[in-house]
PDB file of N, CA and C in Angstrom:
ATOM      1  N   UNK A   1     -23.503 -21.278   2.256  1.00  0.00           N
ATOM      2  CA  UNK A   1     -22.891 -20.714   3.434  1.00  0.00           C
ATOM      3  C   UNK A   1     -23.997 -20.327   4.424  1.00  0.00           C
ATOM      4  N   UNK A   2     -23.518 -20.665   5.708  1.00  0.00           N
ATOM      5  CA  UNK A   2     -24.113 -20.064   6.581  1.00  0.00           C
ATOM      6  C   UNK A   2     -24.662 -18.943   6.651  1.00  0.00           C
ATOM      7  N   UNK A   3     -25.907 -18.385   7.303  1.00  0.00           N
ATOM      8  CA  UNK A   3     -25.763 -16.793   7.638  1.00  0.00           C
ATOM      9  C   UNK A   3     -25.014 -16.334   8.774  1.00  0.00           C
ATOM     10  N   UNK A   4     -25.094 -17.535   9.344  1.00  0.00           N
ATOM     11  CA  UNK A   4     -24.130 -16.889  10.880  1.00  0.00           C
ATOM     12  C   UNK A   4     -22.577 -16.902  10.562  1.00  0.00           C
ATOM     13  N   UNK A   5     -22.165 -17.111   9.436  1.00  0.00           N
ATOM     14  CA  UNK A   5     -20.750 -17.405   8.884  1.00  0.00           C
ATOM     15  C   UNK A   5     -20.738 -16.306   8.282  1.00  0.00           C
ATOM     16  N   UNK A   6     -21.428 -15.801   7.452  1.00  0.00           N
ATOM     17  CA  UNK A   6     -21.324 -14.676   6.816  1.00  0.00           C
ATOM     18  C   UNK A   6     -20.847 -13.111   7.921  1.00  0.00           C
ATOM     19  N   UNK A   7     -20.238 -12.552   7.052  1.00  0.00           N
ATOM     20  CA  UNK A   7     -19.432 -11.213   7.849  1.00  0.00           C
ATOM     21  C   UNK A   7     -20.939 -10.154   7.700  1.00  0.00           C
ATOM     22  N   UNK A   8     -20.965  -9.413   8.825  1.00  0.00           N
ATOM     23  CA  UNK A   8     -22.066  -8.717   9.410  1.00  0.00           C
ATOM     24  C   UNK A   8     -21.391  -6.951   8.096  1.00  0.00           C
ATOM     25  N   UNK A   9     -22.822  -6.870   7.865  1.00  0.00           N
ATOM     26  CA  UNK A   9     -22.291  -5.238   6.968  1.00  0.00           C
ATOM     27  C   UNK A   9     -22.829  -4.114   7.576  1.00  0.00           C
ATOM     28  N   UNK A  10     -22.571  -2.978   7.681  1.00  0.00           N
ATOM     29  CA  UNK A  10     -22.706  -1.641   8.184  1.00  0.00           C
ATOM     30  C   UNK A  10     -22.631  -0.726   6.586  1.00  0.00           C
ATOM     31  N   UNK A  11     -23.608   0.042   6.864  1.00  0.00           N
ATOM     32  CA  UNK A  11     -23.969   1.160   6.148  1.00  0.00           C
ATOM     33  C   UNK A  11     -23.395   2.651   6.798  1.00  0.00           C
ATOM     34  N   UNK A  12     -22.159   3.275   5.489  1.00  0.00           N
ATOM     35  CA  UNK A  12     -21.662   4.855   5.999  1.00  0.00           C
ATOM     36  C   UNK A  12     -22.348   5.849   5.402  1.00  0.00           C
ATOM     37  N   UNK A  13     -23.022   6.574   5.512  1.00  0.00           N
ATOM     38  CA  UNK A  13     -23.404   7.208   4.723  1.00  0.00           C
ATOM     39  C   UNK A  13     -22.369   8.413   5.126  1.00  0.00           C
ATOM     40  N   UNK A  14     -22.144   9.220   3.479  1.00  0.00           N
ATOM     41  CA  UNK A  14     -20.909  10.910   3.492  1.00  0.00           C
ATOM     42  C   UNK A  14     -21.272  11.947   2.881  1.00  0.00           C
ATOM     43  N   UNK A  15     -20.484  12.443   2.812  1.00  0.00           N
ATOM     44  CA  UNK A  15     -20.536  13.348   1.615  1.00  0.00           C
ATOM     45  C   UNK A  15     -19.241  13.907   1.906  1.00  0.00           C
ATOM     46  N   UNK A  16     -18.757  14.149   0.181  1.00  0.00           N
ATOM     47  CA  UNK A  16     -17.665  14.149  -0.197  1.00  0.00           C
ATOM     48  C   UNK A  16     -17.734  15.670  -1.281  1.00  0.00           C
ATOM     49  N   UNK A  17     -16.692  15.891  -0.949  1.00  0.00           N
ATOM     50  CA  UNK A  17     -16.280  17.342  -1.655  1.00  0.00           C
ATOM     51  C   UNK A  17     -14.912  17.700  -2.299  1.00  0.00           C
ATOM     52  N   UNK A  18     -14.777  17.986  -3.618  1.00  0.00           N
ATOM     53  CA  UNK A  18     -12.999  18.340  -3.812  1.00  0.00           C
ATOM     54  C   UNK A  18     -13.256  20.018  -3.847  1.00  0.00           C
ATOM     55  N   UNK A  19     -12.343  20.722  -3.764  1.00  0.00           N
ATOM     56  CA  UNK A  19     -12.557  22.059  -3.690  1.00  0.00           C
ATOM     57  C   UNK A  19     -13.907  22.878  -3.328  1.00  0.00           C
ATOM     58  N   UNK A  20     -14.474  22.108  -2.661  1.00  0.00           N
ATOM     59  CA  UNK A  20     -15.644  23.025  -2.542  1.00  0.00           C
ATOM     60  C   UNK A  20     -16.917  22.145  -3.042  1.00  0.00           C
ATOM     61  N   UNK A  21     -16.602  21.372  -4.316  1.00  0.00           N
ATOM     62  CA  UNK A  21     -17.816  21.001  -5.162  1.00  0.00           C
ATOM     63  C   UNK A  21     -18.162  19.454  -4.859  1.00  0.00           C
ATOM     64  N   UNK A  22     -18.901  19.193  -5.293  1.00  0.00           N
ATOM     65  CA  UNK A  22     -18.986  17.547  -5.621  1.00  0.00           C
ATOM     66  C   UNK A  22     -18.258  16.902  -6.439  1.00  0.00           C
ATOM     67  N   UNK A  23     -17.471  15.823  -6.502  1.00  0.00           N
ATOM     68  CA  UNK A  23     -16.834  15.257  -8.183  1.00  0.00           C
ATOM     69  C   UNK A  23     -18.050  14.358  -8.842  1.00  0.00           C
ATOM     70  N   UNK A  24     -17.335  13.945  -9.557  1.00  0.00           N
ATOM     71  CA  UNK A  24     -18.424  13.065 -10.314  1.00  0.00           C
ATOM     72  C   UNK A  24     -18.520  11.848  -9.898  1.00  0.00           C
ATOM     73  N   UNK A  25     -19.509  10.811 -10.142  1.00  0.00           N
ATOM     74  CA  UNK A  25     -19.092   9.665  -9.708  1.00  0.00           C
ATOM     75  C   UNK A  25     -18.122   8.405  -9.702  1.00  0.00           C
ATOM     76  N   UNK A  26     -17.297   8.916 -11.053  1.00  0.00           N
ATOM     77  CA  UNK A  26     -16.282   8.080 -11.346  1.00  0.00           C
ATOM     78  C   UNK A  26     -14.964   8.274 -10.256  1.00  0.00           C
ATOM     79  N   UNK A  27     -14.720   9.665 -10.249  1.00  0.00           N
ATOM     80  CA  UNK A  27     -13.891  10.767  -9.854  1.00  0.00           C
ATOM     81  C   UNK A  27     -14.201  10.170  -7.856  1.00  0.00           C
ATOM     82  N   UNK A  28     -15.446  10.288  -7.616  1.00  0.00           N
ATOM     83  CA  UNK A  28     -15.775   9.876  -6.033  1.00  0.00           C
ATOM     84  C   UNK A  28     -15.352   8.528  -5.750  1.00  0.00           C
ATOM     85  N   UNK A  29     -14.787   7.254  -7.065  1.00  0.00           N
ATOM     86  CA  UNK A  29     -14.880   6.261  -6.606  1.00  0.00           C
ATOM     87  C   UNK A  29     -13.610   5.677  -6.183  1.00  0.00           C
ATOM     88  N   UNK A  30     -12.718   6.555  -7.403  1.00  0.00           N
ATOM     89  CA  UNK A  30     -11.037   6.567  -7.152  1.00  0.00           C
ATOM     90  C   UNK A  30     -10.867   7.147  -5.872  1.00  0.00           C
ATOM     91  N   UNK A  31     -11.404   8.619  -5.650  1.00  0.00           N
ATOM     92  CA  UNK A  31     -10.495   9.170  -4.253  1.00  0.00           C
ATOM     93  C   UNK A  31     -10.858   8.453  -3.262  1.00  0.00           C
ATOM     94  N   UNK A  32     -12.124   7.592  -3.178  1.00  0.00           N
ATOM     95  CA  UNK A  32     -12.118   6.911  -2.150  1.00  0.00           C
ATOM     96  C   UNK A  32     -11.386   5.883  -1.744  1.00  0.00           C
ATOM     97  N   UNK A  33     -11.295   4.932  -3.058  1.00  0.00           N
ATOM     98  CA  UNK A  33     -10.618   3.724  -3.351  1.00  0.00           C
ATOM     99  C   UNK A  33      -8.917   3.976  -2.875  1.00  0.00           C
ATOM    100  N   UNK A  34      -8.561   5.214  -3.267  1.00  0.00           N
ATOM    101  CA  UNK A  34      -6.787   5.426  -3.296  1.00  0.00           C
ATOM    102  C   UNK A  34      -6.880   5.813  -1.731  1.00  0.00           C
ATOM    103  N   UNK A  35      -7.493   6.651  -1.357  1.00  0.00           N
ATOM    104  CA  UNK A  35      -7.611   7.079   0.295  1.00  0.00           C
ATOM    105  C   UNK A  35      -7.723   5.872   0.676  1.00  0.00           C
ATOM    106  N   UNK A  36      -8.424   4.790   0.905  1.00  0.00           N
ATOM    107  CA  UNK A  36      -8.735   3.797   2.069  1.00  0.00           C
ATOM    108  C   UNK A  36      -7.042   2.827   1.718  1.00  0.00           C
ATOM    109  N   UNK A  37      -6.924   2.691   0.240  1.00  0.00           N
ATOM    110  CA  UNK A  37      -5.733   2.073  -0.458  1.00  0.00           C
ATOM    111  C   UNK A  37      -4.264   2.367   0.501  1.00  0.00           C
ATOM    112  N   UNK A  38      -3.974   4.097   0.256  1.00  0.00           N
ATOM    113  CA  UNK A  38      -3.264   4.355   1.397  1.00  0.00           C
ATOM    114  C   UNK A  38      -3.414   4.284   2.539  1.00  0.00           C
ATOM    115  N   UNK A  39      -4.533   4.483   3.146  1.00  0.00           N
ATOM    116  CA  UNK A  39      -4.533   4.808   4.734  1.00  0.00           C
ATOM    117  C   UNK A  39      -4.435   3.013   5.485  1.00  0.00           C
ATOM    118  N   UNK A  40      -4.715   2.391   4.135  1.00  0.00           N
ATOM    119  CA  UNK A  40      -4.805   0.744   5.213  1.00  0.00           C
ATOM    120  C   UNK A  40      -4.021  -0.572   4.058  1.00  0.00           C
ATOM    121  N   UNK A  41      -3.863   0.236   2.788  1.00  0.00           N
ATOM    122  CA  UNK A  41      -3.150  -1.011   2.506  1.00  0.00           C
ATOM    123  C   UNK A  41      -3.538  -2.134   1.966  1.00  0.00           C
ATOM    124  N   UNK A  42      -3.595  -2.723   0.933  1.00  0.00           N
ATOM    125  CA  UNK A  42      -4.197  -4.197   0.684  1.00  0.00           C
ATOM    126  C   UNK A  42      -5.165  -4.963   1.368  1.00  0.00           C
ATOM    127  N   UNK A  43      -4.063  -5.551   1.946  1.00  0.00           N
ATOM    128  CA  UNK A  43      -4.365  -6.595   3.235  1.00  0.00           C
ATOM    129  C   UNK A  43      -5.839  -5.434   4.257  1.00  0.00           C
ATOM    130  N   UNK A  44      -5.324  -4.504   4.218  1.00  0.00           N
ATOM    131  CA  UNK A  44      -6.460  -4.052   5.189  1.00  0.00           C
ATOM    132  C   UNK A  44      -7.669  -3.486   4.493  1.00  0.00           C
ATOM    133  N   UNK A  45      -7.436  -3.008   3.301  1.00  0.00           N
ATOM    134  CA  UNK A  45      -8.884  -2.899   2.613  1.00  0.00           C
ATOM    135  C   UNK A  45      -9.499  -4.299   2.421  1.00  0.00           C
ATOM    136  N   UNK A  46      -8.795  -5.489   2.037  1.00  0.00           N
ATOM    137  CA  UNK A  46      -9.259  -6.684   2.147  1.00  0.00           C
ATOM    138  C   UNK A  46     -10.276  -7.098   3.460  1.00  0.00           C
ATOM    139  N   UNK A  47      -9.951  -7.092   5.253  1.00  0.00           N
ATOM    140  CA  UNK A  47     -10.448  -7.022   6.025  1.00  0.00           C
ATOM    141  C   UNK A  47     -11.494  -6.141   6.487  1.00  0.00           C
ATOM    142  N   UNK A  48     -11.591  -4.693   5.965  1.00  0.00           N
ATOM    143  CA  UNK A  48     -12.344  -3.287   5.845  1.00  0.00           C
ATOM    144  C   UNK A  48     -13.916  -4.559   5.007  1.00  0.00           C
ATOM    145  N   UNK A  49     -13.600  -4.709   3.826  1.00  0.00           N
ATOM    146  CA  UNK A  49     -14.502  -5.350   2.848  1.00  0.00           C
ATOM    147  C   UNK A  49     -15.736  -4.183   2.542  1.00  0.00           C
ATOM    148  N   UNK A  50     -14.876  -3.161   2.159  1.00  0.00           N
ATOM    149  CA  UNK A  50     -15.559  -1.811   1.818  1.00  0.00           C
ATOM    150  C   UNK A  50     -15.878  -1.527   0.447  1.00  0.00           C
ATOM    151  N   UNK A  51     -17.078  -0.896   0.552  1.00  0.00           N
ATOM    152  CA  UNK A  51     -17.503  -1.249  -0.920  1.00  0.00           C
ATOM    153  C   UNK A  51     -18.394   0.229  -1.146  1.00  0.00           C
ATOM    154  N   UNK A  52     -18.387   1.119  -2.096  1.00  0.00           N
ATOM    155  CA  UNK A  52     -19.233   2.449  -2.531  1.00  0.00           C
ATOM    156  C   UNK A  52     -20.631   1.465  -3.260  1.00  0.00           C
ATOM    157  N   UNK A  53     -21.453   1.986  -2.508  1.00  0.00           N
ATOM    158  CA  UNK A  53     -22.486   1.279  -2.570  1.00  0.00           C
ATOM    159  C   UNK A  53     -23.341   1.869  -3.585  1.00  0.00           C
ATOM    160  N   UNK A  54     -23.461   3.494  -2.959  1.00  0.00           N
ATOM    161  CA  UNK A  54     -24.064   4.547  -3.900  1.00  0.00           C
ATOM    162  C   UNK A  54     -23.901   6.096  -3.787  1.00  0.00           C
ATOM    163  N   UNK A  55     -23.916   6.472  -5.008  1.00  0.00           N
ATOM    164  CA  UNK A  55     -23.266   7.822  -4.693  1.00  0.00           C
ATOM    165  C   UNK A  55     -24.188   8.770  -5.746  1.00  0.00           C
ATOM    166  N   UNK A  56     -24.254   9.660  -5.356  1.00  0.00           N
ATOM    167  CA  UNK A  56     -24.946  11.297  -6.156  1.00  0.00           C
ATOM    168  C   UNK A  56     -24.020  12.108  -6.294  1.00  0.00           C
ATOM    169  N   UNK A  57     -23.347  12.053  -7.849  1.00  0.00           N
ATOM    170  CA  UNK A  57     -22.775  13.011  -7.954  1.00  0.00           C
ATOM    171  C   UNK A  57     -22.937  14.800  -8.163  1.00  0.00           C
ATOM    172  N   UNK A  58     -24.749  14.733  -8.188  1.00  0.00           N
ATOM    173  CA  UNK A  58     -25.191  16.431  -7.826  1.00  0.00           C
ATOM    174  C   UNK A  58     -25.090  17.019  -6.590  1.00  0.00           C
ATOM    175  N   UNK A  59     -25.118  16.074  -5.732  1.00  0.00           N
ATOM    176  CA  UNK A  59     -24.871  16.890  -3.977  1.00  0.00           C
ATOM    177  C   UNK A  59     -24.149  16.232  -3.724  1.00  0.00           C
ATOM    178  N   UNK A  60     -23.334  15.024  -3.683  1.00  0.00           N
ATOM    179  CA  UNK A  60     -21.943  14.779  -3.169  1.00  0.00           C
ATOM    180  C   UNK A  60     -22.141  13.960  -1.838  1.00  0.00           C
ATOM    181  N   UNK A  61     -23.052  13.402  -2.081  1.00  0.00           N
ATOM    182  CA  UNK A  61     -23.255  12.156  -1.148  1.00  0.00           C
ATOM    183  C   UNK A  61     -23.405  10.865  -1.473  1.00  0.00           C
ATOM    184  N   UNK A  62     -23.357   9.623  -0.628  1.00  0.00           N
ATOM    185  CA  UNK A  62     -22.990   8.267  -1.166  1.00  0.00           C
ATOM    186  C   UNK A  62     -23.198   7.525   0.235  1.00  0.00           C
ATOM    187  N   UNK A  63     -22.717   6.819   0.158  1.00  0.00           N
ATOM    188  CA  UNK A  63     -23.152   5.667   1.124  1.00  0.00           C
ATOM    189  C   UNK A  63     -21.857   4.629   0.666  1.00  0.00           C
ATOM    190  N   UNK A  64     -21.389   3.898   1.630  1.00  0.00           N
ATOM    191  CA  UNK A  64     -20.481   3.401   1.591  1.00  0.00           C
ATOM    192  C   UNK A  64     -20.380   1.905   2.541  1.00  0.00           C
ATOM    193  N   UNK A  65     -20.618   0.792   2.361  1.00  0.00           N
ATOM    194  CA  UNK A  65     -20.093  -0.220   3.007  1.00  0.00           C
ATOM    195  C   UNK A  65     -19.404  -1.010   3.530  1.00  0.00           C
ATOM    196  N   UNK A  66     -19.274  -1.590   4.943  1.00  0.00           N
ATOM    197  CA  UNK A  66     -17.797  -1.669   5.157  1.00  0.00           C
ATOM    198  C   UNK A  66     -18.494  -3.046   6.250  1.00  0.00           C
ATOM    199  N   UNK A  67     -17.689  -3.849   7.057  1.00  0.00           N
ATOM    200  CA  UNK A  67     -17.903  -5.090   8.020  1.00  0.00           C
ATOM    201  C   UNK A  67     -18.276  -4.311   9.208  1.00  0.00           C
ATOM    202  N   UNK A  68     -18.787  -5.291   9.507  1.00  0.00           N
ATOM    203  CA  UNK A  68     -19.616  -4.735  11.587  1.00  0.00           C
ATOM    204  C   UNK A  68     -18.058  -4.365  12.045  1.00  0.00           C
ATOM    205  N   UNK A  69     -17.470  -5.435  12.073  1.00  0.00           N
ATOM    206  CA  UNK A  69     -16.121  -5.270  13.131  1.00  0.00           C
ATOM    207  C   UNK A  69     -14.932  -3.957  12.850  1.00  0.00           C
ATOM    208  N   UNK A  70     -15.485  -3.346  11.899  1.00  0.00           N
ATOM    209  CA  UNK A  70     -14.680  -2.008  11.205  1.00  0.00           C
ATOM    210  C   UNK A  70     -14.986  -0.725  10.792  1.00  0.00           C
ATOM    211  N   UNK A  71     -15.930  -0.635  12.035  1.00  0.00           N
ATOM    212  CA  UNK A  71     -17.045   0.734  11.676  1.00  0.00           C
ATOM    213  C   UNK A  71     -15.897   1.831  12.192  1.00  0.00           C
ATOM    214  N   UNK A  72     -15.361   1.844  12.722  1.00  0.00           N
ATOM    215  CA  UNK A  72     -14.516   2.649  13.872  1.00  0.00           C
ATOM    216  C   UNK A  72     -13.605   3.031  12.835  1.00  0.00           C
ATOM    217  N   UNK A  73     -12.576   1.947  12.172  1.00  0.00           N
ATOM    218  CA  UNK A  73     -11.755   2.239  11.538  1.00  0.00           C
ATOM    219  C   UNK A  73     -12.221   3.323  10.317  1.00  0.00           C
ATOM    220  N   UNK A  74     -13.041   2.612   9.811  1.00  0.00           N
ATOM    221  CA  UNK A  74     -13.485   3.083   8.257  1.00  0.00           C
ATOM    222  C   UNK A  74     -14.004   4.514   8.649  1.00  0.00           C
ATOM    223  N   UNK A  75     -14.853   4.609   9.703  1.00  0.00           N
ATOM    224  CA  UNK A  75     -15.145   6.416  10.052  1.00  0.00           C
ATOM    225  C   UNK A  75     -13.856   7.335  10.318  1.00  0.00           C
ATOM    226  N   UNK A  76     -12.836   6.673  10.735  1.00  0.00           N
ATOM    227  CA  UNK A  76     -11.431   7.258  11.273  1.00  0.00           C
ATOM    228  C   UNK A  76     -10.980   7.880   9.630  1.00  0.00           C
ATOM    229  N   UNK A  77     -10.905   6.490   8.888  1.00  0.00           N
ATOM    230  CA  UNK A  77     -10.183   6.831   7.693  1.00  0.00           C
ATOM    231  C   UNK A  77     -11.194   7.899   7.013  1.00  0.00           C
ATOM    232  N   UNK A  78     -11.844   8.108   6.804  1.00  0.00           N
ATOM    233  CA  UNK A  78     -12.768   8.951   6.237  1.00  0.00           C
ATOM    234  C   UNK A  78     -12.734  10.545   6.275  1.00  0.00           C
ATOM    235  N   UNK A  79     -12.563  10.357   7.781  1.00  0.00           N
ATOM    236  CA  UNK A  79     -12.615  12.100   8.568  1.00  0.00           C
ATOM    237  C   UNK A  79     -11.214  12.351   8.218  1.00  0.00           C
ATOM    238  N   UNK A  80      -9.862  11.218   7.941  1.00  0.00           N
ATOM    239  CA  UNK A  80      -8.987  11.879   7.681  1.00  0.00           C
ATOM    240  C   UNK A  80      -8.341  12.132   6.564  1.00  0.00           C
ATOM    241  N   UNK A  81      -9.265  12.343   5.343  1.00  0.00           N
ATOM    242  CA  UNK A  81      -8.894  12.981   4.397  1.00  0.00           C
ATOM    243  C   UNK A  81      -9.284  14.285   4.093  1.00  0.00           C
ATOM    244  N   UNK A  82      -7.720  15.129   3.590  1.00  0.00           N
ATOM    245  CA  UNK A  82      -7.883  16.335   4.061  1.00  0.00           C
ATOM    246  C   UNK A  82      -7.228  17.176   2.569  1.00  0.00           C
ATOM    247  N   UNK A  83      -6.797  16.012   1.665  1.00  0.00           N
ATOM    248  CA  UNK A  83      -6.137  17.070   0.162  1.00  0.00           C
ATOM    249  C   UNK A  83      -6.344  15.803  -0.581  1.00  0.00           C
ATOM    250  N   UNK A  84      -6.203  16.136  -1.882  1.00  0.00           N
ATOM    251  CA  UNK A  84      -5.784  15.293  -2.916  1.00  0.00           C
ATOM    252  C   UNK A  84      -5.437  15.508  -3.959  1.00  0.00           C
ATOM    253  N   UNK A  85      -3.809  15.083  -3.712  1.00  0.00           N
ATOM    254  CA  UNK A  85      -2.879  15.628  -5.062  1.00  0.00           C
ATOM    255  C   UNK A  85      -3.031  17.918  -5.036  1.00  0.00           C
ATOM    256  N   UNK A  86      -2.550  17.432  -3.703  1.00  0.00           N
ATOM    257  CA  UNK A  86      -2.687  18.891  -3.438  1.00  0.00           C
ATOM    258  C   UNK A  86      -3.830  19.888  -3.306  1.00  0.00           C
ATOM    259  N   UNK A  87      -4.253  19.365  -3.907  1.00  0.00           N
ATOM    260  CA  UNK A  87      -6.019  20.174  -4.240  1.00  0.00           C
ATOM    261  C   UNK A  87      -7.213  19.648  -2.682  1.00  0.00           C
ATOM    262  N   UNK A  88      -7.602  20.811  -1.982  1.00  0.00           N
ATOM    263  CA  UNK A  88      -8.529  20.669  -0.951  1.00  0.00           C
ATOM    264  C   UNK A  88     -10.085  19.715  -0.973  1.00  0.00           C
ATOM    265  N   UNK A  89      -9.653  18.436  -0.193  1.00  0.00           N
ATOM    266  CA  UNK A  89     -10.974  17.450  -0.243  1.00  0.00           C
ATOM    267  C   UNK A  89     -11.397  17.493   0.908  1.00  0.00           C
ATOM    268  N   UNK A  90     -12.738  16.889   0.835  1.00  0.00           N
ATOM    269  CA  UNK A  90     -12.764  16.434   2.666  1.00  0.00           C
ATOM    270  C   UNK A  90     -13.981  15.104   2.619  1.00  0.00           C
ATOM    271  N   UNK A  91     -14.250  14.173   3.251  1.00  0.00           N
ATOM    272  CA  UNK A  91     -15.030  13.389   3.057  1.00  0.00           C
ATOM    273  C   UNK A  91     -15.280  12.842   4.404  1.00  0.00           C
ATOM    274  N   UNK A  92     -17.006  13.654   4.662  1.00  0.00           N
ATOM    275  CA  UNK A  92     -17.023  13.649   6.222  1.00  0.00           C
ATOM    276  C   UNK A  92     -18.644  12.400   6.096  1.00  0.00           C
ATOM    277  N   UNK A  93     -17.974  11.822   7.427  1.00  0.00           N
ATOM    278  CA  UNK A  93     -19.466  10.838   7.779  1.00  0.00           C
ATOM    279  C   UNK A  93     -20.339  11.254   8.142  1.00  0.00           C
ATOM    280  N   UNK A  94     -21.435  10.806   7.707  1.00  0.00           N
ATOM    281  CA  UNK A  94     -22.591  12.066   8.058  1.00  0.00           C
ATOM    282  C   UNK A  94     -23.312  10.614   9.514  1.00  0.00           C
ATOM    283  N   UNK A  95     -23.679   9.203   8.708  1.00  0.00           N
ATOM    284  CA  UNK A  95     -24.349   8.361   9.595  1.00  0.00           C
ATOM    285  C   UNK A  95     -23.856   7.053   9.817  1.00  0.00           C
ATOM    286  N   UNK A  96     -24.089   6.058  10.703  1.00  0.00           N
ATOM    287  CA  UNK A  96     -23.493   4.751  10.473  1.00  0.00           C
ATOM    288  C   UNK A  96     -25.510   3.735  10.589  1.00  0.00           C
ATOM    289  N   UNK A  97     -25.295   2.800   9.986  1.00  0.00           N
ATOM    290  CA  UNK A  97     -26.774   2.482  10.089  1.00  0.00           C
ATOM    291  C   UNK A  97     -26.420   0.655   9.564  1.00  0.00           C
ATOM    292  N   UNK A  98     -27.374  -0.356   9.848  1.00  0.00           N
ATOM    293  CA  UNK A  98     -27.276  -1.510   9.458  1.00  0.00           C
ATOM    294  C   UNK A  98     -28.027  -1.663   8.339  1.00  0.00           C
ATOM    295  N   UNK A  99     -28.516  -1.230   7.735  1.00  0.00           N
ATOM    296  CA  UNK A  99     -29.096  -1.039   6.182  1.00  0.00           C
ATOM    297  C   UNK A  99     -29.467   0.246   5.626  1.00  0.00           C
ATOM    298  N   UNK A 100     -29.469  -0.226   3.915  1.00  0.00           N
ATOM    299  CA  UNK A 100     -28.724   1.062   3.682  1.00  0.00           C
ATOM    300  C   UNK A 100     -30.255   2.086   3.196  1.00  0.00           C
ATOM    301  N   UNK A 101     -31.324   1.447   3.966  1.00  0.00           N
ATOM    302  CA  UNK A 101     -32.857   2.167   3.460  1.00  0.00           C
ATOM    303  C   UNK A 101     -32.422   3.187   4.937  1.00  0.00           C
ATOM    304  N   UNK A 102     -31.986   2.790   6.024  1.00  0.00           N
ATOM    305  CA  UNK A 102     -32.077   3.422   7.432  1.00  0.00           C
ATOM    306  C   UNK A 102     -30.941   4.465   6.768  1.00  0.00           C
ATOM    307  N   UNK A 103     -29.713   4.650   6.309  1.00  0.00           N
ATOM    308  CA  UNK A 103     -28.207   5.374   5.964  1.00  0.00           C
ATOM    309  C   UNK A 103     -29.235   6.214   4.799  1.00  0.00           C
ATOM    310  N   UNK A 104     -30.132   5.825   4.094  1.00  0.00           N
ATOM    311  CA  UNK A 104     -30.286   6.977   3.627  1.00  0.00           C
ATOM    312  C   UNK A 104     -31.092   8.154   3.737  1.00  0.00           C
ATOM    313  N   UNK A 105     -32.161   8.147   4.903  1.00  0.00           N
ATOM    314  CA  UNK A 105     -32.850   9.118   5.169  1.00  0.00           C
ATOM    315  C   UNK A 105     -31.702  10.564   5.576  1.00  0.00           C
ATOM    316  N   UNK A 106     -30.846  10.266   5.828  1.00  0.00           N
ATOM    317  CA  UNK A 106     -29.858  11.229   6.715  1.00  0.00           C
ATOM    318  C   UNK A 106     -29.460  12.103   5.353  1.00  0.00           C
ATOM    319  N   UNK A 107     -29.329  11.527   3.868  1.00  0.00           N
ATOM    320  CA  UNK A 107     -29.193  12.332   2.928  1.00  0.00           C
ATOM    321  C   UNK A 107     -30.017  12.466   1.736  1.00  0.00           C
ATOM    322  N   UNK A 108     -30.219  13.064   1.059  1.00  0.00           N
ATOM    323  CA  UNK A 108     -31.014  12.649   0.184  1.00  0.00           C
ATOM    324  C   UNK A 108     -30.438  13.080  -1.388  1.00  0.00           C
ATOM    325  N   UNK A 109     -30.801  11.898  -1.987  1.00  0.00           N
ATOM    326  CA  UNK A 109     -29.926  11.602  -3.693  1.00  0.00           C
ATOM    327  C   UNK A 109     -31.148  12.254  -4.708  1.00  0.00           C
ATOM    328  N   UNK A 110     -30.630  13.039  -5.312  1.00  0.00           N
ATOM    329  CA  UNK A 110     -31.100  13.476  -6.489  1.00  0.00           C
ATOM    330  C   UNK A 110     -31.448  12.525  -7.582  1.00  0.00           C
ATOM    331  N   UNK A 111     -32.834  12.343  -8.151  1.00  0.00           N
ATOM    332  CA  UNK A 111     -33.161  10.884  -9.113  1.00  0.00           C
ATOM    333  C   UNK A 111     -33.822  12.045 -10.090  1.00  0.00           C
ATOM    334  N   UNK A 112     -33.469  11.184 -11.276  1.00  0.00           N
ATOM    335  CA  UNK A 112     -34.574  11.601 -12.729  1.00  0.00           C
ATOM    336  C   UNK A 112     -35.925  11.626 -12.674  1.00  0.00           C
ATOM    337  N   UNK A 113     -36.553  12.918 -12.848  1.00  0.00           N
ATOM    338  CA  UNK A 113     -38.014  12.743 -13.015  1.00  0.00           C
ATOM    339  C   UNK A 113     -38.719  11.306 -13.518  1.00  0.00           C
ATOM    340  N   UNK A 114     -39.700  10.156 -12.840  1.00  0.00           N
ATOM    341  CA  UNK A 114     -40.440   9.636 -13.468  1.00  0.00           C
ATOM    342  C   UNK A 114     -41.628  10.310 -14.179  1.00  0.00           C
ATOM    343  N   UNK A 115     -41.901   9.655 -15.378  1.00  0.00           N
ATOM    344  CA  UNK A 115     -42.785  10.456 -16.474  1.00  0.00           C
ATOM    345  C   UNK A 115     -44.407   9.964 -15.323  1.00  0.00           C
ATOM    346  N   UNK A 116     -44.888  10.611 -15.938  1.00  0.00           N
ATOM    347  CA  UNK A 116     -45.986  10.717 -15.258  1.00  0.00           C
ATOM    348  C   UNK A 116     -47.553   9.807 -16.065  1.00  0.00           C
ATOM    349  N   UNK A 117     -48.691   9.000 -15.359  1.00  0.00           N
ATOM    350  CA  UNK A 117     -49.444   8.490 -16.101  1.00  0.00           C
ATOM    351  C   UNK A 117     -48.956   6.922 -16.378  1.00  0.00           C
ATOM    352  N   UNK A 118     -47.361   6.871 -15.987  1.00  0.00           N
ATOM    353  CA  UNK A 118     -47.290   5.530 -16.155  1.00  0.00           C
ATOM    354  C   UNK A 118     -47.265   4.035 -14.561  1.00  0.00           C
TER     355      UNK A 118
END
C-alpha cells in the first residue's frame, strides 16, 4: 500500500479518572472502548480508527489514537464523559500531537526502575 493511501494518525493524549482515582489499565480500556462504543456506534468507531495506544495506570494517563480527519470528534467524545454506571468519571484531553514521542511530553508515565550497571 501506498503511503499516500494510508489514513493519516493523530496522537490524544488524557487522563482519565473514576471517582477521583485512576482505574487500572484493563478497567481504562473498557470505559473507553464502551464510551466511544456509545457515543458513535460501530460504524463510527470503525471510521474514528481509535486505538489506546498507552496508558499508566498510577497517574491515569494514556494516549490514545484516532485518524487526522477525526480529531474534533474524538476530543468532543472524550470531554463528554461525565459517569459510569452511575459512579463519577471524567476523561479530559490534555494534548493533540502527530506522534506519540511529541503527545507524550505533556504527561508523564510512571516506568520500573532500570537496575543499574547494566
Amino acid at each position: 500500500m501506498k503511503p499516500s493511501a494510508r489514513f493519516k494518525r493523530r496522537y490524544v493524549s488524557f487522563s482519565l479518572a473514576v471517582q477521583g482515582s485512576p482505574p487500572t489499565p484493563s478497567e481504562a480500556k473498557s470505559i473507553v472502548h464502551e464510551h466511544f462504543l456509545s457515543f458513535f456506534g460501530e460504524i463510527g468507531i470503525a471510521s474514528l480508527a481509535f486505538k489506546l495506544v498507552k496508558y499508566d495506570g498510577k497517574n491515569g494517563v494514556g494516549i490514545l489514537r484516532c485518524a487526522r480527519d477525526s480529531v474534533d470528534e474524538t476530543v468532543f467524545c472524550m470531554a463528554c464523559l461525565h459517569d459510569r454506571n452511575g459512579v463519577a468519571a471524567r476523561l479530559e484531553p490534555l494534548a493533540t500531537s502527530g506522534s506519540v514521542r511529541r503527545a507524550s511530553p505533556s504527561i508523564t508515565f510512571s516506568s520500573p526502575p532500570r537496575p543499574r550497571g547494566i
